[in-house]
Protein backbone atom coordinates (compact mmCIF):
# COMPACT_ATOMS: atom_id res chain seq x y z
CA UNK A 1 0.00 0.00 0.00
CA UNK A 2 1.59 3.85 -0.71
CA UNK A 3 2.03 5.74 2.09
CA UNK A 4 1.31 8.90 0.01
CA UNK A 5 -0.38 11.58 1.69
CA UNK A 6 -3.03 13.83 0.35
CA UNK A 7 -4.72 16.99 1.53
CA UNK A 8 -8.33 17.41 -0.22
CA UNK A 9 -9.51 21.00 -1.02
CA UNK A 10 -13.21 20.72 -0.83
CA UNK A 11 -13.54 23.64 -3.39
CA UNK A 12 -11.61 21.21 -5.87
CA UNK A 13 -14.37 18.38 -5.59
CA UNK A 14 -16.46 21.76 -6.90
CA UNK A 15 -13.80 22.20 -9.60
CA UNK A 16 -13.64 18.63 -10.38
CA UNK A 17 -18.02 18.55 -10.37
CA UNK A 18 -17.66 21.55 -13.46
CA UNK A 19 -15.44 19.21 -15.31
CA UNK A 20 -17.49 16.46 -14.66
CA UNK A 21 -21.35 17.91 -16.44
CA UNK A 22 -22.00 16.52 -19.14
CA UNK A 23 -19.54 13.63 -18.22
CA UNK A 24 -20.76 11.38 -15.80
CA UNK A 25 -24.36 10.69 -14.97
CA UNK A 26 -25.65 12.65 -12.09
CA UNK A 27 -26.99 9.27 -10.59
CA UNK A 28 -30.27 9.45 -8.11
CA UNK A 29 -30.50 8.78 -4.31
CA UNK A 30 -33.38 7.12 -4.32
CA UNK A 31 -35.32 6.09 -1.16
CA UNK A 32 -35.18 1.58 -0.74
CA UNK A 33 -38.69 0.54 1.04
CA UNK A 34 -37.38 -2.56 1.95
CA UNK A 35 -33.95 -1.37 3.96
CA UNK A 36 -36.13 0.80 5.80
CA UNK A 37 -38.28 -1.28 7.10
CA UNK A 38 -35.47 -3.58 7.95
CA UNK A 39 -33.92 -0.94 9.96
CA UNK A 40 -36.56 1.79 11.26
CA UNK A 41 -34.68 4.67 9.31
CA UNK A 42 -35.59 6.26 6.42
CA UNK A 43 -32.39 4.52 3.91
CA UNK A 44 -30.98 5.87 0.93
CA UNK A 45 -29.06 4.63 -1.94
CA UNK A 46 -26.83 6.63 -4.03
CA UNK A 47 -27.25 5.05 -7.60
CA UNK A 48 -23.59 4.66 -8.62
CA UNK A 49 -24.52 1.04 -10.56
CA UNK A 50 -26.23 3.62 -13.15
CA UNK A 51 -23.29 5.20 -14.35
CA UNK A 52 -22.11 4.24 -18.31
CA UNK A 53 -18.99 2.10 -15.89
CA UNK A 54 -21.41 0.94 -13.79
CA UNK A 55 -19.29 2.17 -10.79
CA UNK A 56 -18.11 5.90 -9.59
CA UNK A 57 -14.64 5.41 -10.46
CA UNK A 58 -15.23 6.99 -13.78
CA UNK A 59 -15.58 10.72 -11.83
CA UNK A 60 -11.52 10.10 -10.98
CA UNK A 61 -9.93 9.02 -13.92
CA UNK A 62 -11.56 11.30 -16.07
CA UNK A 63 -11.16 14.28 -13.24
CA UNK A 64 -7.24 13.37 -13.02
CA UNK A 65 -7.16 13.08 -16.57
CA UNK A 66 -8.79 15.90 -17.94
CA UNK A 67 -6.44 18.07 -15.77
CA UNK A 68 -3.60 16.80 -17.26
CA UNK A 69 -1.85 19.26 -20.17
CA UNK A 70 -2.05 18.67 -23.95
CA UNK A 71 1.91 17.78 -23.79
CA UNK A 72 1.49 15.51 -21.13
CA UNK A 73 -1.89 13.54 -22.79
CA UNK A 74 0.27 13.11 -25.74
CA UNK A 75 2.50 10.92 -24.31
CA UNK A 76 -0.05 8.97 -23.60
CA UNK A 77 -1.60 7.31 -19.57
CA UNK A 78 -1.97 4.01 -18.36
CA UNK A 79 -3.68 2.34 -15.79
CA UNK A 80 -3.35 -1.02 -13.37
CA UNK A 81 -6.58 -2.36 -12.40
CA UNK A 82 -8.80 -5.74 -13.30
CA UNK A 83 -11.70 -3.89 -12.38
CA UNK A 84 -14.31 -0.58 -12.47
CA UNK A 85 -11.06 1.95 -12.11
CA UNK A 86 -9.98 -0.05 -15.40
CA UNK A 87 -13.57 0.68 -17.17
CA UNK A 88 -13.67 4.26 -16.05
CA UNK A 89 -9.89 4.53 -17.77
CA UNK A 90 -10.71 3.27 -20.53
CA UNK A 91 -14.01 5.20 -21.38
CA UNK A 92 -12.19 8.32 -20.06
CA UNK A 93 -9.56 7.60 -22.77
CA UNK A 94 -12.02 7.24 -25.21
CA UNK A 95 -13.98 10.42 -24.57
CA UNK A 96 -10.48 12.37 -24.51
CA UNK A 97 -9.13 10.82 -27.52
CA UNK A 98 -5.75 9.84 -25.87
CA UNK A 99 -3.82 6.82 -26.21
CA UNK A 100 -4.36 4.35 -22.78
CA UNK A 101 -2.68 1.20 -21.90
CA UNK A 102 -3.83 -0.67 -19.28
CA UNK A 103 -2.40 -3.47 -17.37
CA UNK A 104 -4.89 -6.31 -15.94
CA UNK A 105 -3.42 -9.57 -13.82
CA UNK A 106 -3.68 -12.84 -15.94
CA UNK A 107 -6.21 -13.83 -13.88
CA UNK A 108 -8.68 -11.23 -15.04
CA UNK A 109 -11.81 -12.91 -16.00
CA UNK A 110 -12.50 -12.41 -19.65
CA UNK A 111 -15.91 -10.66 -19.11
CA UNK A 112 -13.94 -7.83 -17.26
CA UNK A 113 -11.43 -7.91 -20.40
CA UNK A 114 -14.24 -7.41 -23.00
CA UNK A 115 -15.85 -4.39 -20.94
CA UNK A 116 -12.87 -2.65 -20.87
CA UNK A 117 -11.90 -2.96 -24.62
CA UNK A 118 -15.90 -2.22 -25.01
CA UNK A 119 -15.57 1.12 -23.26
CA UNK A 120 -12.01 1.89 -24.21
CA UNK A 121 -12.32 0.75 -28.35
CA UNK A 122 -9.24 1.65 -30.20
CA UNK A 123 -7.67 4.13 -27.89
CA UNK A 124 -6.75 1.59 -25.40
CA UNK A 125 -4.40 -0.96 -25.42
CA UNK A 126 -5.02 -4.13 -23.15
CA UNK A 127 -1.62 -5.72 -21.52
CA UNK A 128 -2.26 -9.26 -18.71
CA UNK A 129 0.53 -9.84 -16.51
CA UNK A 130 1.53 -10.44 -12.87
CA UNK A 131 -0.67 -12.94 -10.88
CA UNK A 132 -2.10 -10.74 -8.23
CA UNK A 133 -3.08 -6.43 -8.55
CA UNK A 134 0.29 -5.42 -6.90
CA UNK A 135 2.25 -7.73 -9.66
CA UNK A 136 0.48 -6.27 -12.35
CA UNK A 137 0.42 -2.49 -10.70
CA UNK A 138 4.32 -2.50 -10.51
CA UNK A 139 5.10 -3.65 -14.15
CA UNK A 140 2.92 -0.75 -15.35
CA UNK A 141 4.63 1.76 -13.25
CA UNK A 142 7.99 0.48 -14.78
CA UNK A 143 6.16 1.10 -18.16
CA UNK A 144 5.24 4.16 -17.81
CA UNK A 145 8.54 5.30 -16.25
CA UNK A 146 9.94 3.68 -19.11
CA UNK A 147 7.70 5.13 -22.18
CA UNK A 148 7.55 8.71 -20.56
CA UNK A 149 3.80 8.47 -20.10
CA UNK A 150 1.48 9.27 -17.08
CA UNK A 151 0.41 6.30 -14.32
CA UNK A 152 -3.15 7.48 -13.45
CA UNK A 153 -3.58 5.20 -10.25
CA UNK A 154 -6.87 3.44 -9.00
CA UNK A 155 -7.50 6.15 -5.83
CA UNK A 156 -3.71 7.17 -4.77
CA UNK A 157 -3.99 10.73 -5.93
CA UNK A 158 -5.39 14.07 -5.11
CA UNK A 159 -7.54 14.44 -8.29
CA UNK A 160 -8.79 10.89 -8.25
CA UNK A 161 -9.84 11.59 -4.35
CA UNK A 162 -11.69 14.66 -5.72
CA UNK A 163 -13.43 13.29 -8.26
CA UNK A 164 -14.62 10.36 -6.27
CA UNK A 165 -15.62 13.39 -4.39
CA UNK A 166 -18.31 14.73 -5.98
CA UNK A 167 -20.54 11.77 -5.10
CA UNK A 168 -20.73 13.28 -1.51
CA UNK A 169 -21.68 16.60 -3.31
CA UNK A 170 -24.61 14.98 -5.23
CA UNK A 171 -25.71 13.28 -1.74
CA UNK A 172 -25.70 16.61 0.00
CA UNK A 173 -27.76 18.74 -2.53
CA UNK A 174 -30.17 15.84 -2.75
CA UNK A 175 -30.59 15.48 0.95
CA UNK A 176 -29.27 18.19 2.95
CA UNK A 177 -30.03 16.25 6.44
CA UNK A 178 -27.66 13.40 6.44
CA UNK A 179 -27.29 11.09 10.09
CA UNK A 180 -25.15 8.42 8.80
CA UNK A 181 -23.37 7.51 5.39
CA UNK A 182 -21.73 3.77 5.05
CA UNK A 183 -19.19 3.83 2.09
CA UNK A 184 -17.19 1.08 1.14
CA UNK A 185 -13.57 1.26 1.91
CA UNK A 186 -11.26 -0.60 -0.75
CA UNK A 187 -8.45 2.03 -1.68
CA UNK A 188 -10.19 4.69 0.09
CA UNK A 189 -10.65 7.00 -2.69
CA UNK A 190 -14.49 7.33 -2.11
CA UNK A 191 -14.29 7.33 1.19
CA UNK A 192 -11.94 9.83 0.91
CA UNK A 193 -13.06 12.70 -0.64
CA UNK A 194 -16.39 11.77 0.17
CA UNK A 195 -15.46 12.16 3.71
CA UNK A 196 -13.61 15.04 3.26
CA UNK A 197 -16.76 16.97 1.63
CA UNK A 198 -18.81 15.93 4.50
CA UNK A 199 -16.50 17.00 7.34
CA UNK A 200 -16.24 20.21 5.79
CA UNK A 201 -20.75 20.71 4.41
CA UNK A 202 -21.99 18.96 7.17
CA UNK A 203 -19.28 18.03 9.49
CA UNK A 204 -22.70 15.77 12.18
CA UNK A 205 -22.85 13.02 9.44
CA UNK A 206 -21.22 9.94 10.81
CA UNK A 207 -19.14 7.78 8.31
CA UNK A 208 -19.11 4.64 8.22
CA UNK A 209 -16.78 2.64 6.84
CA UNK A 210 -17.50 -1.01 5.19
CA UNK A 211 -14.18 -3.52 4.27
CA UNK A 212 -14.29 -7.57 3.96
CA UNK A 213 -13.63 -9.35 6.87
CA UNK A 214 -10.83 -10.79 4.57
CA UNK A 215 -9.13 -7.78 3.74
CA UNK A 216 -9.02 -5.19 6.20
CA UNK A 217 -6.58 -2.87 4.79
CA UNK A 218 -8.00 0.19 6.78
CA UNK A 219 -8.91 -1.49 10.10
CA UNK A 220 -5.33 -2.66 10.24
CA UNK A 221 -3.96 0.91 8.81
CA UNK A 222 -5.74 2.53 11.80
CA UNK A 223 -4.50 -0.07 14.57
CA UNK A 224 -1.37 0.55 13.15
CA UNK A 225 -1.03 4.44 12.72
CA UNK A 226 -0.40 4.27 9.30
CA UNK A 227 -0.96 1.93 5.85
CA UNK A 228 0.71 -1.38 6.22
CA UNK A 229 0.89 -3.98 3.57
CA UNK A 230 -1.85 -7.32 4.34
CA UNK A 231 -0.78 -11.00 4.16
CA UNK A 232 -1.58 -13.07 0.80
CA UNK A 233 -4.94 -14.56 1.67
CA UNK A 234 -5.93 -10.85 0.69
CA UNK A 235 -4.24 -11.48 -2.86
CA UNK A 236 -7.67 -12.80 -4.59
CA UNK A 237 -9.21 -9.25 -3.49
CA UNK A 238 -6.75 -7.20 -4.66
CA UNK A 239 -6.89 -8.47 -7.97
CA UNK A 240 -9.88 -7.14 -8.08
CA UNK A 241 -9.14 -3.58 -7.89
């Protein structure tokens, strides 16, 4: 895990929601019946499945990418993921018109494959190597080192956090009373700059985190005061990123 450290300006996630109109759907928070029945509360869900990716992680890449200067989109960006962050690359590169190579582990089920090429058509190039995410993350790292081009990570960066972002903002100006959000915590990026929207809009919402029991990358960061790197029973999840 990096041990980068960010610091989110909440009047970026507004920057990054400007570059986003017109981009990403402006999914609905619609009200489930069923989960508040369950649970005595009145329960939203914030309809990320609806998104062209199926998945928020669209709002990053395209935020971090769209920021990025002419000279430095020339040279091309690539991406390591098996997963949404992979989708929302390659559509991104699509939209932009900018040449994307993106690495996926071997083990990448061919369904994920096809979506990607789907979204990313010929402005993508698809590369399978390395066993687990951090195998395949590191070869495309040396890559892009190597080919002068620009690594545009999963969640490990400021304008990925602040694109990912602009999902709190939607929540907010759709329900300006919020008692609790639960996010799911995988990189962090959502939780992220979610969070850091909240703390600063409407600092009484509680957030809750949600991890698997079978890899809990930020339980253990917070036990020990900082990110820490998990054993290899966590290796099937993390291809998955």
């Amino acid at each position: 895990m990096s041990t980068i450290l960010h610091s989110i300006d909440t009047q970026q996630v507004l920057a990054a929601a400007n570059r986003l109109k017109g981009v990403v759907t402006r999914t609905p928070l619609t009200y489930n019946n069923n989960l508040s029945r369950r649970y005595q509360a009145n329960v939203y869900l914030k309809r990320e499945d609806m998104q062209v990716v199926r998945s928020y992680k669209l709002r990053g890449a395209y935020n971090m990418m769209s920021t990025l200067s002419p000279e430095t989109l020339a040279n091309g960006v690539t991406c390591a993921s098996a997963g949404n962050h992979a989708q929302g690359f390659a559509w991104s590169c699509r939209r932009l018109n900018i040449k994307g190579v993106v690495f996926m582990p071997i083990i990448t089920p061919k369904q994920k494959v096809n979506q990607v090429k789907m979204h990313g058509g010929d402005s993508i190039e698809i590369r399978l190597v390395g066993d687990t995410f951090d195998d395949c993350s590191a070869e495309a790292q040396a890559f892009t080192r190597e080919h002068k081009m620009t690594f545009i990570p999963p969640f490990d960066d400021a304008r990925i956090i602040e694109g990912q972002g602009t999902v709190g903002l939607e929540i907010l100006e759709d329900q300006p009373k919020v008692d609790y959000i639960f996010m799911p915590i995988g990189g962090g990026g959502l939780a992220s700059g979610v969070g850091a929207y909240f703390r600063t809009f409407s600092p009484d919402t509680k957030i809750i985190g949600v991890e698997p029991e079978g890899a809990p990358s930020m339980l253990r960061a917070l036990e020990n005061g900082g990110p820490v790197t998990l054993g290899i029973l966590t290796a099937s999840w993390t291809a998955r990123r």
